[in-house]
Protein backbone atom coordinates (compact mmCIF):
# COMPACT_ATOMS: atom_id res chain seq x y z
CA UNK A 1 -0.79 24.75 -17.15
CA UNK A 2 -1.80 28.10 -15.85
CA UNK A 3 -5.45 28.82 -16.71
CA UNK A 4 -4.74 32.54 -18.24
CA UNK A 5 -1.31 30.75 -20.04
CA UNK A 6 -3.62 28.06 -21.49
CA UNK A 7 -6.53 30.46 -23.03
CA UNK A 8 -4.01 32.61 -24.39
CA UNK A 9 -1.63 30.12 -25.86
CA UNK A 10 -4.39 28.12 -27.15
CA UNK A 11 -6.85 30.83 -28.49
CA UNK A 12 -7.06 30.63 -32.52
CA UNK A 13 -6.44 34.03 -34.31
CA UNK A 14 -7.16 34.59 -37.89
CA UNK A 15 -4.08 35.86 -40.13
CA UNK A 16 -5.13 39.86 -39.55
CA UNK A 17 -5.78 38.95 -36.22
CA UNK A 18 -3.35 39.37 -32.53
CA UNK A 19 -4.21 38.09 -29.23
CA UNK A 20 -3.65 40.07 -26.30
CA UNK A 21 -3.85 39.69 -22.75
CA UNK A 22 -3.45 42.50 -19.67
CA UNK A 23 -2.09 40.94 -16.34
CA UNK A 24 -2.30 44.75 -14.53
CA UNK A 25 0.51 47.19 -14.32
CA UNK A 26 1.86 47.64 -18.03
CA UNK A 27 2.08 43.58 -17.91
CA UNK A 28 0.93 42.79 -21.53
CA UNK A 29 0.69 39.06 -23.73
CA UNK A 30 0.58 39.39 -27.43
CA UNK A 31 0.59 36.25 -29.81
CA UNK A 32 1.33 38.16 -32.95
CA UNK A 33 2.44 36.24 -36.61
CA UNK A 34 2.46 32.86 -34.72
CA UNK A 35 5.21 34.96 -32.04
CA UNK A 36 4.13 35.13 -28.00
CA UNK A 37 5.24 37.97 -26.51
CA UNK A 38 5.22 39.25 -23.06
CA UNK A 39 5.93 43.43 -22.44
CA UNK A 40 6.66 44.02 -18.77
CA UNK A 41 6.04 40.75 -16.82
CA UNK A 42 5.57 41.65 -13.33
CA UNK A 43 5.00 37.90 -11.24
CA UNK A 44 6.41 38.53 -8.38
CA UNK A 45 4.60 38.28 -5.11
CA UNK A 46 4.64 41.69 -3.56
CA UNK A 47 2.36 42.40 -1.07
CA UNK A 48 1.80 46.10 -1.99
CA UNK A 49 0.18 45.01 -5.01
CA UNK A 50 -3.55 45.67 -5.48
CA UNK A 51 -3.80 42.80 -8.02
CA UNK A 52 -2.11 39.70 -6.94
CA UNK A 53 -0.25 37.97 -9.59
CA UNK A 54 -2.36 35.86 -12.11
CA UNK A 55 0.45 33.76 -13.25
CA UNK A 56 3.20 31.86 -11.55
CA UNK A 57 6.79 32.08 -13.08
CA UNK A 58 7.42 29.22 -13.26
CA UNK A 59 4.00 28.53 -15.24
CA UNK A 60 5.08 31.08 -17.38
CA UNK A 61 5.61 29.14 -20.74
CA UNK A 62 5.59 29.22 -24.22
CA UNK A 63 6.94 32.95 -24.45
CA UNK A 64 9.17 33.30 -27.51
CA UNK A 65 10.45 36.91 -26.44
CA UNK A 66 10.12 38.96 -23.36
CA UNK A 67 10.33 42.56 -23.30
CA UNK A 68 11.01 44.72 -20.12
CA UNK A 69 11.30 48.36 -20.41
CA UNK A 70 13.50 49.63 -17.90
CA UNK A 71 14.78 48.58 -14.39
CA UNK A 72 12.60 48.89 -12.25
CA UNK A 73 10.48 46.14 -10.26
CA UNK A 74 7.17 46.00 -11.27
CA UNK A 75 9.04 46.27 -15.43
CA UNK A 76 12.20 44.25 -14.92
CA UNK A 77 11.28 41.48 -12.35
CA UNK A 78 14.49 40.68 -11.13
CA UNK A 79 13.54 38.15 -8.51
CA UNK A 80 11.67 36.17 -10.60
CA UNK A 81 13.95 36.50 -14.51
CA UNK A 82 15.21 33.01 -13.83
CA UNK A 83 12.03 30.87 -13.17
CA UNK A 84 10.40 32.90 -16.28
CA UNK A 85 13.58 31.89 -18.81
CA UNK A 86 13.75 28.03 -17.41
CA UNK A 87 9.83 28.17 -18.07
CA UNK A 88 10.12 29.72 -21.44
CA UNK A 89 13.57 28.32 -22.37
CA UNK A 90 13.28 29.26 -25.98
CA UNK A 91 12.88 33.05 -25.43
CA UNK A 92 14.78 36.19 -25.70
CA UNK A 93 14.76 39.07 -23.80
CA UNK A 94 14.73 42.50 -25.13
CA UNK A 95 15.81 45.15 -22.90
CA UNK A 96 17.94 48.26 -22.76
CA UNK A 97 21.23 47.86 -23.63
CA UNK A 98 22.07 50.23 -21.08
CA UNK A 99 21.23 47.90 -18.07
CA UNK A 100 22.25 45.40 -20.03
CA UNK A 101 25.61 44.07 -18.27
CA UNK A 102 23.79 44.37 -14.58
CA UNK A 103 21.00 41.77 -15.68
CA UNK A 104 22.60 38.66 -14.59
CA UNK A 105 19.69 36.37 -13.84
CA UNK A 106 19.61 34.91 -17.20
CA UNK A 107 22.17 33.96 -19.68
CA UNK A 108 24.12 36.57 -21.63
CA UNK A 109 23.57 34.78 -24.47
CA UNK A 110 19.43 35.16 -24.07
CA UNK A 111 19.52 38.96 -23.84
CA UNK A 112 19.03 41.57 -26.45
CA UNK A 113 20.30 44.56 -25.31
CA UNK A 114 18.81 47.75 -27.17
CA UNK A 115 18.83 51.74 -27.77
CA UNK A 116 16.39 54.01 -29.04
CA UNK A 117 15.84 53.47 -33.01
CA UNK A 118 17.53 50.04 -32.91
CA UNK A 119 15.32 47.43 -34.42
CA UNK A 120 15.51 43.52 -34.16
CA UNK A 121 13.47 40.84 -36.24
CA UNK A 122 12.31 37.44 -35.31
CA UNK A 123 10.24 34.68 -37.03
CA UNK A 124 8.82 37.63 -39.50
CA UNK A 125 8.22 40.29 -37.01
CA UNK A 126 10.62 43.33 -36.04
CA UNK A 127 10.72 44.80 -32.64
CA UNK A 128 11.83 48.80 -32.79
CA UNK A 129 13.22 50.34 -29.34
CA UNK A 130 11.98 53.83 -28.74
CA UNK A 131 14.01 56.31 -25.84
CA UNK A 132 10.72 56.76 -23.24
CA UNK A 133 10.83 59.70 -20.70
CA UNK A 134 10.31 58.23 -17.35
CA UNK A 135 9.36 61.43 -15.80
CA UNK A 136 12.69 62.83 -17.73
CA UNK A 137 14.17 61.58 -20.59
CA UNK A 138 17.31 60.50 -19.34
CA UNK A 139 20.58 59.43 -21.86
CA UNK A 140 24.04 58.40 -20.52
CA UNK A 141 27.14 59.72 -21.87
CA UNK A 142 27.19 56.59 -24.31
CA UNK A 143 24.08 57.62 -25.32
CA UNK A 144 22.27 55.15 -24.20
CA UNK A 145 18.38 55.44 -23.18
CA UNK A 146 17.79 53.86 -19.69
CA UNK A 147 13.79 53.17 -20.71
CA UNK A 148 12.39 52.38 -23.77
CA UNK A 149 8.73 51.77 -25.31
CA UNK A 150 8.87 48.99 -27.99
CA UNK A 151 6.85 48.53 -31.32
CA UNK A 152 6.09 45.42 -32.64
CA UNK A 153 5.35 44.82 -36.56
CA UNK A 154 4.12 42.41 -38.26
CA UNK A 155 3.01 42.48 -42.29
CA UNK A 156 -0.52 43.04 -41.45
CA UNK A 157 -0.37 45.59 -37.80
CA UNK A 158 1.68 47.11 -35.54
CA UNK A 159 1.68 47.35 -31.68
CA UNK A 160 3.36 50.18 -29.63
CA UNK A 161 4.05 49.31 -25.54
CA UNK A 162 5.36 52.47 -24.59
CA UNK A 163 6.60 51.28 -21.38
CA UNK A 164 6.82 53.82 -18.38
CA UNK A 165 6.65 57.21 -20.51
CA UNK A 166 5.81 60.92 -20.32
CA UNK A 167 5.60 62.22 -23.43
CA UNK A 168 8.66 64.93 -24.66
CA UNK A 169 9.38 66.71 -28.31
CA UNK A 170 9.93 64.12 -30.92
CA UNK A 171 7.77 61.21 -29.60
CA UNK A 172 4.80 61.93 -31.54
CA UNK A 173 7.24 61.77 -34.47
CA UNK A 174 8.86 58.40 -33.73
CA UNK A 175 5.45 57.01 -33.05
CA UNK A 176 3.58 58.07 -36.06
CA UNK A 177 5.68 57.30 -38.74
CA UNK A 178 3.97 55.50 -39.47
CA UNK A 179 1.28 54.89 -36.79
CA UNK A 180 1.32 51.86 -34.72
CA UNK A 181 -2.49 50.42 -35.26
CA UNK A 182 -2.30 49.40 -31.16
CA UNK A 183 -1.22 51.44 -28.33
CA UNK A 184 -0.50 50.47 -24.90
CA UNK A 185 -0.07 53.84 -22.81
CA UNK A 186 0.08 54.14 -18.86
CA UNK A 187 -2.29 56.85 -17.66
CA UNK A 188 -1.13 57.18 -14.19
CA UNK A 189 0.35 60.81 -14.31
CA UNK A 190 2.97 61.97 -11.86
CA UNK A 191 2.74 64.86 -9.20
CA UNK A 192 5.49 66.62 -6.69
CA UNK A 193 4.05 64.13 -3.95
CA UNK A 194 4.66 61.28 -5.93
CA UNK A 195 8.15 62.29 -7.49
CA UNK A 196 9.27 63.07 -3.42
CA UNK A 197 8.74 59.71 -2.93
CA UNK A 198 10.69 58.71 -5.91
CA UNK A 199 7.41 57.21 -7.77
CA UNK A 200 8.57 58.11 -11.34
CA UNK A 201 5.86 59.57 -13.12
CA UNK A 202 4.13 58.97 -16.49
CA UNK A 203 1.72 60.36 -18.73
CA UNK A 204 -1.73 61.62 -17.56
CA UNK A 205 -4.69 60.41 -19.05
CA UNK A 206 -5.47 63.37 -21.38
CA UNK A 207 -1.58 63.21 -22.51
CA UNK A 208 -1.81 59.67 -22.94
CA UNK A 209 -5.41 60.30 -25.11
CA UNK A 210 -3.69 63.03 -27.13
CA UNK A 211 -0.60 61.20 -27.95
CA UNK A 212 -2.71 58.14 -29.15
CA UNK A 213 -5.17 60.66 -31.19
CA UNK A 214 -2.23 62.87 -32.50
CA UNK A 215 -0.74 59.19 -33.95
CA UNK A 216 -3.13 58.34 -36.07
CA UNK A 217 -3.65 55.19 -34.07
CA UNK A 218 -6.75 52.98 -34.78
CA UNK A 219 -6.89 51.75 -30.90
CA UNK A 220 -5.61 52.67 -27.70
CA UNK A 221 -5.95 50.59 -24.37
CA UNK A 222 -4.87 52.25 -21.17
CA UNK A 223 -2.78 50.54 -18.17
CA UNK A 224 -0.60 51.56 -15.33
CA UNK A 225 -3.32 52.36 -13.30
CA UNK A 226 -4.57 50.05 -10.93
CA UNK A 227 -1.24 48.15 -9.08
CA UNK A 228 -0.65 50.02 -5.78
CA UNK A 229 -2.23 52.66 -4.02
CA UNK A 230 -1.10 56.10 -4.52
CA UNK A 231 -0.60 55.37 -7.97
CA UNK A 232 -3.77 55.17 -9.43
CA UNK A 233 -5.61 56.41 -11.80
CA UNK A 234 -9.68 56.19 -12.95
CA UNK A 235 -9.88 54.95 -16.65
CA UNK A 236 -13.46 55.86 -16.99
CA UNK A 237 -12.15 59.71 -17.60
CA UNK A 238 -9.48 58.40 -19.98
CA UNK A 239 -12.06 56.32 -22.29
CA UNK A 240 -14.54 59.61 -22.21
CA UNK A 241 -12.09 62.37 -23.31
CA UNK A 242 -11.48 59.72 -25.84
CA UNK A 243 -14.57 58.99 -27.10
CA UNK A 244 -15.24 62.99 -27.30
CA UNK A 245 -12.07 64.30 -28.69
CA UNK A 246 -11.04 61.21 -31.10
CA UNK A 247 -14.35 59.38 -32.04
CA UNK A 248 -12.50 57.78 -34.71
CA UNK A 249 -10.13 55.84 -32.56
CA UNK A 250 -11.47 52.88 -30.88
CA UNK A 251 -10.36 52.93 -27.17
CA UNK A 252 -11.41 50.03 -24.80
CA UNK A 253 -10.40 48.60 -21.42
CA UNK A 254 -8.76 44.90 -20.33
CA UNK A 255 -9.68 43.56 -17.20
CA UNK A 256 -6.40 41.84 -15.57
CA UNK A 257 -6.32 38.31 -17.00
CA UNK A 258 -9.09 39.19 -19.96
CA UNK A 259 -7.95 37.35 -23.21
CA UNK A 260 -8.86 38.85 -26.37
CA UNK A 261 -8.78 38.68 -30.86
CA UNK A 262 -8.60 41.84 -32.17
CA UNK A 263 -8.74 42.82 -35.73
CA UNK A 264 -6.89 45.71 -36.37
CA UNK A 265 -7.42 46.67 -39.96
């Protein structure tokens, strides 16, 4: 078994307590209630990445539901969807409905497709989908949100992956009511140089701060920043604003493959 997979999978929390492991990108692992869940797996072997991946997919077991934001590569790792669902052959996959009918990797019948405000439960947690601006906040004529963010609750805490997301009027207002206890925000930003080369943008590190603060959130950990060159973005400025402007919210960073308990209230 993969090293990272092992600790993870095998690492004791108390009843108040998740488990949660960064992989790089907005790649998260969260045991939470007994329930392992992946946000944004990105495996695949590309050679523009900056970290290389830490887990195989095919190593990638145990997984009871996977989430992936939106379609794109380093979210929704199409090359890789079936060795991660043969290796975790009891999960589900949450995505957006709206890209639903193109993902055809995996079985139909393993795929939750979902839209802004839609909420799922499983094994006594619910999953909520929340629309995310990816630069814009885009919305078919079916009104259907092409990216979402995704909070997970359980009795005891909640956990907000916002997925790729700027933030736009009304966010603040699906997000903190009532506040998610965890947030997991990219801090990468977005500039005319970037968007010309169609790199989607996201929040910048002081929007990202501001959103988390404005929440009511107890903690905030940052990602998105550290995959591929020219779309990067220095943490250290992120966890200072925050420790000036919001000294009650605990901020911290995960190194890529770093397992840790947290107790959240």
């Amino acid at each position: 078994m993969n090293k990272i997979i092992a600790e993870f999978t095998g690492r004791e929390t108390a009843a108040d307590e998740i488990c949660l492991c960064r992989l790089g990108q907005h790649s998260f692992l969260l045991k939470i209630n007994g329930v392992m869940i992946a946000f944004d797996p990105y495996l695949s072997a590309d050679g523009n990445r900056l970290i290389p991946p830490l887990i195989a997919a095919d190593e990638f077991c145990s997984m009871d539901i996977i989430c992936c934001s939106h379609d794109h590569g380093d979210h929704l790792d199409r090359p890789v969807l079936a060795a991660m669902a043969a290796a975790s052959p009891r999960a589900v996959f949450v995505l957006p409905r709206a890209i639903q009918k193109t993902v055809t990797e995996i079985p139909a019948d393993r795929i939750w497709g979902m839209n802004d405000g839609e909420t799922k439960s499983f094994h006594g947690i619910t999953i909520r989908a929340v629309a995310a601006a990816h630069e814009f906040l885009d919305r078919g004529a079916d009104g259907l949100y092409p990216y979402l963010g995704f909070v997970v609750s359980a009795p005891f805490c909640s956990v907000y992956h916002s997925g790729d997301c700027c933030v736009y009027d009304g966010l603040l207002g699906k997000v903190s009511d009532p506040a998610p206890d965890l947030m997991l925000l990219p801090i990468n930003g977005r500039d005319a140089v970037r968007l010309r080369n169609n790199c989607i943008g996201n929040m910048t590190w002081q929007e990202a701060a501001d959103l988390a603060g404005w929440s009511g959130t107890r903690m905030v950990i940052p990602a998105h920043y550290d995959m591929f060159d020219g779309n990067l973005a220095d943490p250290s400025g992120f966890l200072d604003y925050v420790s000036v402007k919001y000294p009650e919210m605990q901020s911290r960073l995960l190194a890529p493959g770093e397992v840790v308990c947290l107790k959240l209230r």
